[in-house]
C-alpha atoms as a PDB file:
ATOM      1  CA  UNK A   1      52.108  52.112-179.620  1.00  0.00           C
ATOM      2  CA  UNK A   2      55.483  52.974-177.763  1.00  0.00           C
ATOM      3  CA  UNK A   3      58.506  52.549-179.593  1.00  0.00           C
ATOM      4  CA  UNK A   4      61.436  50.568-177.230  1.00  0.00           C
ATOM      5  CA  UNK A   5      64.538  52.143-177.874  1.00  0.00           C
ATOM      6  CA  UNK A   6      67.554  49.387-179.198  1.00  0.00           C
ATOM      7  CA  UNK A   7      69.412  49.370-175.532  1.00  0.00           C
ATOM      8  CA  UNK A   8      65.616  48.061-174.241  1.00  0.00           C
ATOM      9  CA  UNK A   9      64.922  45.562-177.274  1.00  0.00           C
ATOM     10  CA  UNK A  10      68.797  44.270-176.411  1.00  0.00           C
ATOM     11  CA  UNK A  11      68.364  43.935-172.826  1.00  0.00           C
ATOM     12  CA  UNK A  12      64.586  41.953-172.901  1.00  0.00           C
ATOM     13  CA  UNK A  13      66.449  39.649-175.612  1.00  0.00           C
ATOM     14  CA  UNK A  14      69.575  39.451-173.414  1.00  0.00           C
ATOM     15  CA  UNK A  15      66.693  38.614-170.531  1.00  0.00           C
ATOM     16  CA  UNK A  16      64.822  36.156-172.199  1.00  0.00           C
ATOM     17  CA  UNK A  17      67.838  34.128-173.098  1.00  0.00           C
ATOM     18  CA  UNK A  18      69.435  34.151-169.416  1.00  0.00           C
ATOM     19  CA  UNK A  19      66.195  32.662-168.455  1.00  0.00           C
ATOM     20  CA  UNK A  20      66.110  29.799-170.705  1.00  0.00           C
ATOM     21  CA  UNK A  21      69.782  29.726-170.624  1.00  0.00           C
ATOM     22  CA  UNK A  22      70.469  29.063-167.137  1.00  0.00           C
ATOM     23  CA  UNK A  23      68.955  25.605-166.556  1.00  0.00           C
ATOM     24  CA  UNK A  24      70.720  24.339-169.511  1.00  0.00           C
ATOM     25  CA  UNK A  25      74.264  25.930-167.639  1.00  0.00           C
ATOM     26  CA  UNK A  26      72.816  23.806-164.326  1.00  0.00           C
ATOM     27  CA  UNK A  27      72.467  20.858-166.200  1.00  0.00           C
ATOM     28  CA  UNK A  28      76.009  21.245-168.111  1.00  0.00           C
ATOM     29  CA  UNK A  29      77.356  21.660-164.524  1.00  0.00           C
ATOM     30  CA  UNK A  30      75.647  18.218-163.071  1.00  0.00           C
ATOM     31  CA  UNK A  31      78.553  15.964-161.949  1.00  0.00           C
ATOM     32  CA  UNK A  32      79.064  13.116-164.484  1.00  0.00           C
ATOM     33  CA  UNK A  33      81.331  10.700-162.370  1.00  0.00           C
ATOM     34  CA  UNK A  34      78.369   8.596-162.137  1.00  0.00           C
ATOM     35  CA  UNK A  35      76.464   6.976-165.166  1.00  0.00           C
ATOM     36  CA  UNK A  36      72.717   7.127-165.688  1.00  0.00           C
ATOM     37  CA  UNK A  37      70.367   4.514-165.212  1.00  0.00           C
ATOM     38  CA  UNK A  38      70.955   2.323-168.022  1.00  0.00           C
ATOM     39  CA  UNK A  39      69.116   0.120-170.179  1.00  0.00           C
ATOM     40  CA  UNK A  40      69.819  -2.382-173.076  1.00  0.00           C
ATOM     41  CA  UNK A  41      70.273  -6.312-173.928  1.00  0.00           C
ATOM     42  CA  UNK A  42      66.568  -6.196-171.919  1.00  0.00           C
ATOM     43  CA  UNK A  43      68.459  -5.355-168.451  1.00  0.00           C
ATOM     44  CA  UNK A  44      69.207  -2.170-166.592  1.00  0.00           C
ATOM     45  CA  UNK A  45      71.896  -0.435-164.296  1.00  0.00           C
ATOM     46  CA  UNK A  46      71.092   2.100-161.424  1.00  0.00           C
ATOM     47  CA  UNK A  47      73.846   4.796-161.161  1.00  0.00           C
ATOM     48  CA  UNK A  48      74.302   3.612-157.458  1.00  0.00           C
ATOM     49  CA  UNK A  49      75.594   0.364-158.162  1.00  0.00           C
ATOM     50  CA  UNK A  50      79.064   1.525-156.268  1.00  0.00           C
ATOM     51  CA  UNK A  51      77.238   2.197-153.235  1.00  0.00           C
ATOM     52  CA  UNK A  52      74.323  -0.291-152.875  1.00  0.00           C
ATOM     53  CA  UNK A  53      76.418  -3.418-154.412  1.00  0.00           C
ATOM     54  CA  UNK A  54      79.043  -5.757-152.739  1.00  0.00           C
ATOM     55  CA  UNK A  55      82.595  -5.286-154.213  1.00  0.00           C
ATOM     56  CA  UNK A  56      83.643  -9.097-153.741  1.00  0.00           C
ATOM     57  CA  UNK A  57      86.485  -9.067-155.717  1.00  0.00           C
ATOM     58  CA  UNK A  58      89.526  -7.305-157.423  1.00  0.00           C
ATOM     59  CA  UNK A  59      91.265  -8.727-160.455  1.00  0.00           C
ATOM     60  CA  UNK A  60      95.093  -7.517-161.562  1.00  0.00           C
ATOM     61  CA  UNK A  61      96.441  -8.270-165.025  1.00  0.00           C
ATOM     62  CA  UNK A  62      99.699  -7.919-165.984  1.00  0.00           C
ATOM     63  CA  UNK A  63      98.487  -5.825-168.910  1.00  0.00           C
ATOM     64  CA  UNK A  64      98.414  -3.337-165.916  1.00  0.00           C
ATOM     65  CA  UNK A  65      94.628  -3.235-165.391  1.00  0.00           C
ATOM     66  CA  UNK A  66      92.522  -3.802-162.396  1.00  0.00           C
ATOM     67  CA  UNK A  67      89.359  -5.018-162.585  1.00  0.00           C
ATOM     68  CA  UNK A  68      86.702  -4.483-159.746  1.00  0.00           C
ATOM     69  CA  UNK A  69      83.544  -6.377-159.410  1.00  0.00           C
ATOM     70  CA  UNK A  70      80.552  -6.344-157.804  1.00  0.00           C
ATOM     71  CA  UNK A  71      77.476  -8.396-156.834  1.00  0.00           C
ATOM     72  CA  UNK A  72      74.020  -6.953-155.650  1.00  0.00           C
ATOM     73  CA  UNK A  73      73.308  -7.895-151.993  1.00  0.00           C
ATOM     74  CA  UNK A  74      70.445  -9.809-152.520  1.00  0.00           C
ATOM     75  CA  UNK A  75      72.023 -12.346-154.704  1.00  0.00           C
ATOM     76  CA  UNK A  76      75.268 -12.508-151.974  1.00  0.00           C
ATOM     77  CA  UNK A  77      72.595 -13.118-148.835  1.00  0.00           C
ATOM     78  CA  UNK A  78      71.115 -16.214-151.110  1.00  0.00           C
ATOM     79  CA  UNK A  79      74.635 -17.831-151.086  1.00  0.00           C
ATOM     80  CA  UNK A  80      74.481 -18.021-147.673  1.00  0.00           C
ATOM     81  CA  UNK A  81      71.547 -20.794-147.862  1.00  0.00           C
ATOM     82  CA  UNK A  82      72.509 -22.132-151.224  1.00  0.00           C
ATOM     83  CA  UNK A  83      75.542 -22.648-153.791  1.00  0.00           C
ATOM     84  CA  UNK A  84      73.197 -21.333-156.590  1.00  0.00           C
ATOM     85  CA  UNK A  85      73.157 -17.661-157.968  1.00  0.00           C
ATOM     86  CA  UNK A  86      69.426 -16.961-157.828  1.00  0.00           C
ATOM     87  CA  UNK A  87      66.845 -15.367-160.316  1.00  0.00           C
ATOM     88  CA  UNK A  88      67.634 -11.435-159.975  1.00  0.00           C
ATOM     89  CA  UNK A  89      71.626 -11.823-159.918  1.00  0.00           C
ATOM     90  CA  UNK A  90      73.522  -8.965-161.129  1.00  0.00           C
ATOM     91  CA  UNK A  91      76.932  -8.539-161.407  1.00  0.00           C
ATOM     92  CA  UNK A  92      79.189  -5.597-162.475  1.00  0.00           C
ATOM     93  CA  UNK A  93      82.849  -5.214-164.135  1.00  0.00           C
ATOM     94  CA  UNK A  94      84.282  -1.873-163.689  1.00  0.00           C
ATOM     95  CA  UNK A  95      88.057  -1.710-165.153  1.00  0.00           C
ATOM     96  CA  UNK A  96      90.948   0.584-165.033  1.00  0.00           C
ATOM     97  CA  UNK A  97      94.510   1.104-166.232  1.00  0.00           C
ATOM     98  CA  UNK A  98      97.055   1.147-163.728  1.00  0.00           C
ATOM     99  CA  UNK A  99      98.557   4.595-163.016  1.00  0.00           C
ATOM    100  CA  UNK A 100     102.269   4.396-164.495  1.00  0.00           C
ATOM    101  CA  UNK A 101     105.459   6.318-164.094  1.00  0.00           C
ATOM    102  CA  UNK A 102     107.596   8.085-166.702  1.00  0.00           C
ATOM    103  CA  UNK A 103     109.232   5.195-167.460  1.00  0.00           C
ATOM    104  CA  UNK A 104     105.788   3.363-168.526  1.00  0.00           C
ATOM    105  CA  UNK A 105     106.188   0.817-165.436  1.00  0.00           C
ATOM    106  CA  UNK A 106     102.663   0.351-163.708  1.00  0.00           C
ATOM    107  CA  UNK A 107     102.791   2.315-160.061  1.00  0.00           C
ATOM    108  CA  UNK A 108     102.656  -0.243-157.014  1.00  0.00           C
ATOM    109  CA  UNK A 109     100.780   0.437-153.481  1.00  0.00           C
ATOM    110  CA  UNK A 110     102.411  -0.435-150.357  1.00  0.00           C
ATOM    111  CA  UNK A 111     101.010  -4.180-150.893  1.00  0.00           C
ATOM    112  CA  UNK A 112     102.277  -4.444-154.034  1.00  0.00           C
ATOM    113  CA  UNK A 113      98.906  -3.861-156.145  1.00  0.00           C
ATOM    114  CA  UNK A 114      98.406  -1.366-159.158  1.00  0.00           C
ATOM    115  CA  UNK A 115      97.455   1.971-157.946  1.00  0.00           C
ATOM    116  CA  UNK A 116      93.988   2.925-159.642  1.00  0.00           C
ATOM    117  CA  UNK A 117      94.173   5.065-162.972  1.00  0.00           C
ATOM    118  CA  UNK A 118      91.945   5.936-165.732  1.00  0.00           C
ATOM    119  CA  UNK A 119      89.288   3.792-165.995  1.00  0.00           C
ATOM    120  CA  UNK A 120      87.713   1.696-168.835  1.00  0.00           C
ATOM    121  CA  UNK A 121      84.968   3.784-170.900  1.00  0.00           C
ATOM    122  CA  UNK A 122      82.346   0.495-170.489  1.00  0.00           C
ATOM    123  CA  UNK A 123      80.794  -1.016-167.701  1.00  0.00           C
ATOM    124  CA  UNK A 124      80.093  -4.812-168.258  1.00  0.00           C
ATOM    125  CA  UNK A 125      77.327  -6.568-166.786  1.00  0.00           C
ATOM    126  CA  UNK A 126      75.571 -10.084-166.315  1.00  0.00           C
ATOM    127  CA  UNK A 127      72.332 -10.826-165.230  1.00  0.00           C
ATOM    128  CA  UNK A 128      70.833 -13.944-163.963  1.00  0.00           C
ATOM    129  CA  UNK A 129      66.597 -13.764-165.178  1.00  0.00           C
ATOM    130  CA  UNK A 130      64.291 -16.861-165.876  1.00  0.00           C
ATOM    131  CA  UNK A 131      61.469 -14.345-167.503  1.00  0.00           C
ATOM    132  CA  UNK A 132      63.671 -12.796-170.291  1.00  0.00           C
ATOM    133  CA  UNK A 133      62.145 -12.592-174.026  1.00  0.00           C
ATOM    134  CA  UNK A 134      64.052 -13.110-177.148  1.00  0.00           C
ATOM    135  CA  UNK A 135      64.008  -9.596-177.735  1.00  0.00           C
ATOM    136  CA  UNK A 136      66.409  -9.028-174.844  1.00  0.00           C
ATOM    137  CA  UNK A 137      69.437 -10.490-176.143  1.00  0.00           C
ATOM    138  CA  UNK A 138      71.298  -9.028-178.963  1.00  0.00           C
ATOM    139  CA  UNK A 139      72.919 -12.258-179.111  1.00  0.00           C
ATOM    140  CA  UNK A 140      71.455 -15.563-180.644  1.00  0.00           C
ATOM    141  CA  UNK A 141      74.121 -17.279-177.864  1.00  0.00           C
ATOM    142  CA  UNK A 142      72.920 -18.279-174.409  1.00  0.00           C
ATOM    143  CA  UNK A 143      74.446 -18.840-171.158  1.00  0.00           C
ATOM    144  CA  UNK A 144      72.199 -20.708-168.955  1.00  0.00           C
ATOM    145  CA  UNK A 145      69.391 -17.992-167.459  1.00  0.00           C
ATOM    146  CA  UNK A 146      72.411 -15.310-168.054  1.00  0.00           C
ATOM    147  CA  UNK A 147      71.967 -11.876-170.182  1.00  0.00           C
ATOM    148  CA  UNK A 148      74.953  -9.514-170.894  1.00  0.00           C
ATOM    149  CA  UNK A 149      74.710  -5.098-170.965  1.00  0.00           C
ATOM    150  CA  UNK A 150      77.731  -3.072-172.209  1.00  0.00           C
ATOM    151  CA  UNK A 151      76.938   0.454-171.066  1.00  0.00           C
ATOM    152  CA  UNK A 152      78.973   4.015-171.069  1.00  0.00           C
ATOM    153  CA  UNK A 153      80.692   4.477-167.544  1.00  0.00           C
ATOM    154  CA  UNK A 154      79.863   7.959-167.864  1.00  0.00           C
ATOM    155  CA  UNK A 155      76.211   9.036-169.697  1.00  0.00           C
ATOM    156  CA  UNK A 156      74.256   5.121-169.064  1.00  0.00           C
ATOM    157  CA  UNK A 157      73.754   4.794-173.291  1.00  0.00           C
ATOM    158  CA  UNK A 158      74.342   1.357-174.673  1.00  0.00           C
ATOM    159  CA  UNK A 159      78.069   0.960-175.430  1.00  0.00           C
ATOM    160  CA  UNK A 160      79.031   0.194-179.025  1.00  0.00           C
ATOM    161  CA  UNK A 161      80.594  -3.155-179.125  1.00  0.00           C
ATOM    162  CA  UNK A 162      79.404  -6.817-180.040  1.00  0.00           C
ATOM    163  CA  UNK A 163      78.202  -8.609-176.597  1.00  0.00           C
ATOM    164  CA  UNK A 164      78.746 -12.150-178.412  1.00  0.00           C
ATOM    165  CA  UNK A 165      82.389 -12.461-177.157  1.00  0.00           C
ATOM    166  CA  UNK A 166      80.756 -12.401-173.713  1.00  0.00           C
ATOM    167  CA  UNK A 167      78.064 -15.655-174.388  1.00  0.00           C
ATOM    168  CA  UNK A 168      81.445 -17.590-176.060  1.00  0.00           C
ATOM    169  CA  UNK A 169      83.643 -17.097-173.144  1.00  0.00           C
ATOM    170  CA  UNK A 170      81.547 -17.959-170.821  1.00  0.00           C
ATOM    171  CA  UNK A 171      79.653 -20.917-172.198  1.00  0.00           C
ATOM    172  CA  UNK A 172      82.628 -22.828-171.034  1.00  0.00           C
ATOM    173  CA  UNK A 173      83.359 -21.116-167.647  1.00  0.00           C
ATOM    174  CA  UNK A 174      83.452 -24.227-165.101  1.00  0.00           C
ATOM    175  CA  UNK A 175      80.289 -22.648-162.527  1.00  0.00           C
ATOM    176  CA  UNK A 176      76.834 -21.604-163.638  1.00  0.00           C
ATOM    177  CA  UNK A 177      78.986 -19.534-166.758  1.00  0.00           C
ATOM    178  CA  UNK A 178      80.859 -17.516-164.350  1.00  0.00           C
ATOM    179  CA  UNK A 179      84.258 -17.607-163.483  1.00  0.00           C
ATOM    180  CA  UNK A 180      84.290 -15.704-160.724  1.00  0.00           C
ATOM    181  CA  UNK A 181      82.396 -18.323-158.987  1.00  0.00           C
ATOM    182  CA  UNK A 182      85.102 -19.815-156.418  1.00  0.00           C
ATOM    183  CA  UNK A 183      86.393 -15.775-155.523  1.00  0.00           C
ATOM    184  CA  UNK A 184      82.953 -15.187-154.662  1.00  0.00           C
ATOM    185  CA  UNK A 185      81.978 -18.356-152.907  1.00  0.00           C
ATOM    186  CA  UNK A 186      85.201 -17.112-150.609  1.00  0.00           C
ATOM    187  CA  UNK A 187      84.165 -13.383-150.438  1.00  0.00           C
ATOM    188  CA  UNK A 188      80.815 -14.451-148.829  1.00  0.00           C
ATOM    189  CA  UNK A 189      82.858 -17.078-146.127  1.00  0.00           C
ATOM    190  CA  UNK A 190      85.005 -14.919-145.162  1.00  0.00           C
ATOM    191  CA  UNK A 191      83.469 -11.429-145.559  1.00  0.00           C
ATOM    192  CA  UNK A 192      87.479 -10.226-147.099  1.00  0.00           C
ATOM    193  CA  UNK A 193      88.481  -8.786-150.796  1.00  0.00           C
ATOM    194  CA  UNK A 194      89.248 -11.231-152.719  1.00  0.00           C
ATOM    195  CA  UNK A 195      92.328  -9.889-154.750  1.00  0.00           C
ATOM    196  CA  UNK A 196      93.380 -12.026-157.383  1.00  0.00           C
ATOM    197  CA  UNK A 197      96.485 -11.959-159.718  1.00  0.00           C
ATOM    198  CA  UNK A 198      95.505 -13.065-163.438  1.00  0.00           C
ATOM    199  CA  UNK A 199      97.948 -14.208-165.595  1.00  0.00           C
ATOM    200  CA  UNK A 200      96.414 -13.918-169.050  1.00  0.00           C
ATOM    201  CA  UNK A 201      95.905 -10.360-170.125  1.00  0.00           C
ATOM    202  CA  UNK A 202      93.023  -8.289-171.992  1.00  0.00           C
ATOM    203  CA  UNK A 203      89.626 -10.094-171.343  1.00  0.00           C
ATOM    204  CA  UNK A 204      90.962 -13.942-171.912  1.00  0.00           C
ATOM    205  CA  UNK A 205      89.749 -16.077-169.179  1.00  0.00           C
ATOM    206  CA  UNK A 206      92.312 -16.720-166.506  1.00  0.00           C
ATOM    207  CA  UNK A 207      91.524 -20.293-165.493  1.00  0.00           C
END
């Protein structure tokens, strides 16, 4: 049997691990601006929700933080015949702090709106299903036909927080549980943003 000399043993190990090494790298490299597909509460979220759904509306605090949100088309084109959200509605919350100056005032655009900064670590999401089970709420609360996700903006993984607070604010919003209802019923009339100025702060209802 041949005997490998140490500089050959070292550079078959040194081979061996650059093979198995270098998809791992790839993967560490993969751009993580957009989350995963996403599942839990029963529902799930593609990562192209930015691109395939309607942003219908932007909300400002003056907690300095924007929220954006966004319907999927299919539910907007049903407005058009009807007032009702149908079966299959989803709708997204994406949030951000307002960029700020050194003084800690929030930054303004030329239209007087928060300029975009970080954003929140969870995406928030309701979805309107007549075929859901028990075990796809986390919550013993209901809201109508409605369902509630809380997922990580980044990796898709369940976010760590109780989804209750959602069923108890909105079991009293005015429309179908939503409060959103009237900026949307606008969006889809009139085809603009609807930006709207909040006056309560953190996630208190603003009507």
């Amino acid at each position: 049997m041949t005997r490998r000399s140490p500089f050959t043993l070292i550079l078959s190990i040194l081979t061996v691990l650059a093979v198995i090494g270098f998809p791992l790298l790839l993967s560490s490299m993969v751009d993580d601006e957009e989350p995963a597909a996403a599942s839990a509460s029963g529902m799930t979220l593609g990562s192209d929700f930015r691109t395939r759904f309607v942003r219908y509306a932007v909300i400002q605090r003056p907690d300095a933080t924007i929220r954006y949100l966004y319907i999927n088309p299919e539910a907007l084109e049903n407005l058009g015949v009807s007032d009702v959200l149908p079966d299959g509605t989803m709708i997204v919350i994406e949030g951000f702090y307002a960029l700020k100056d050194e003084t800690g005032a929030p930054i303004l655009d030329a239209e007087g709106r928060y300029q975009i900064g970080e954003p929140f670590p969870a995406l928030h999401v309701r979805e309107k299903r007549r075929d859901w089970s028990d075990t796809d709420f986390v919550s013993d609360l209901r809201n109508g036909a409605w369902n509630y996700g809380s997922f990580d903006r980044l990796t898709g993984e369940p976010f760590a927080e109780s989804l209750n607070a959602c069923f108890n604010c909105h079991q009293v919003a005015p429309q179908d549980f939503l409060y959103t209802a009237p900026l949307l019923a606008s969006y889809r009339r009139s085809g603009d943003l609807q930006v709207y100025l909040c006056e309560q702060t953190g996630r208190t209802p603003c009507d």
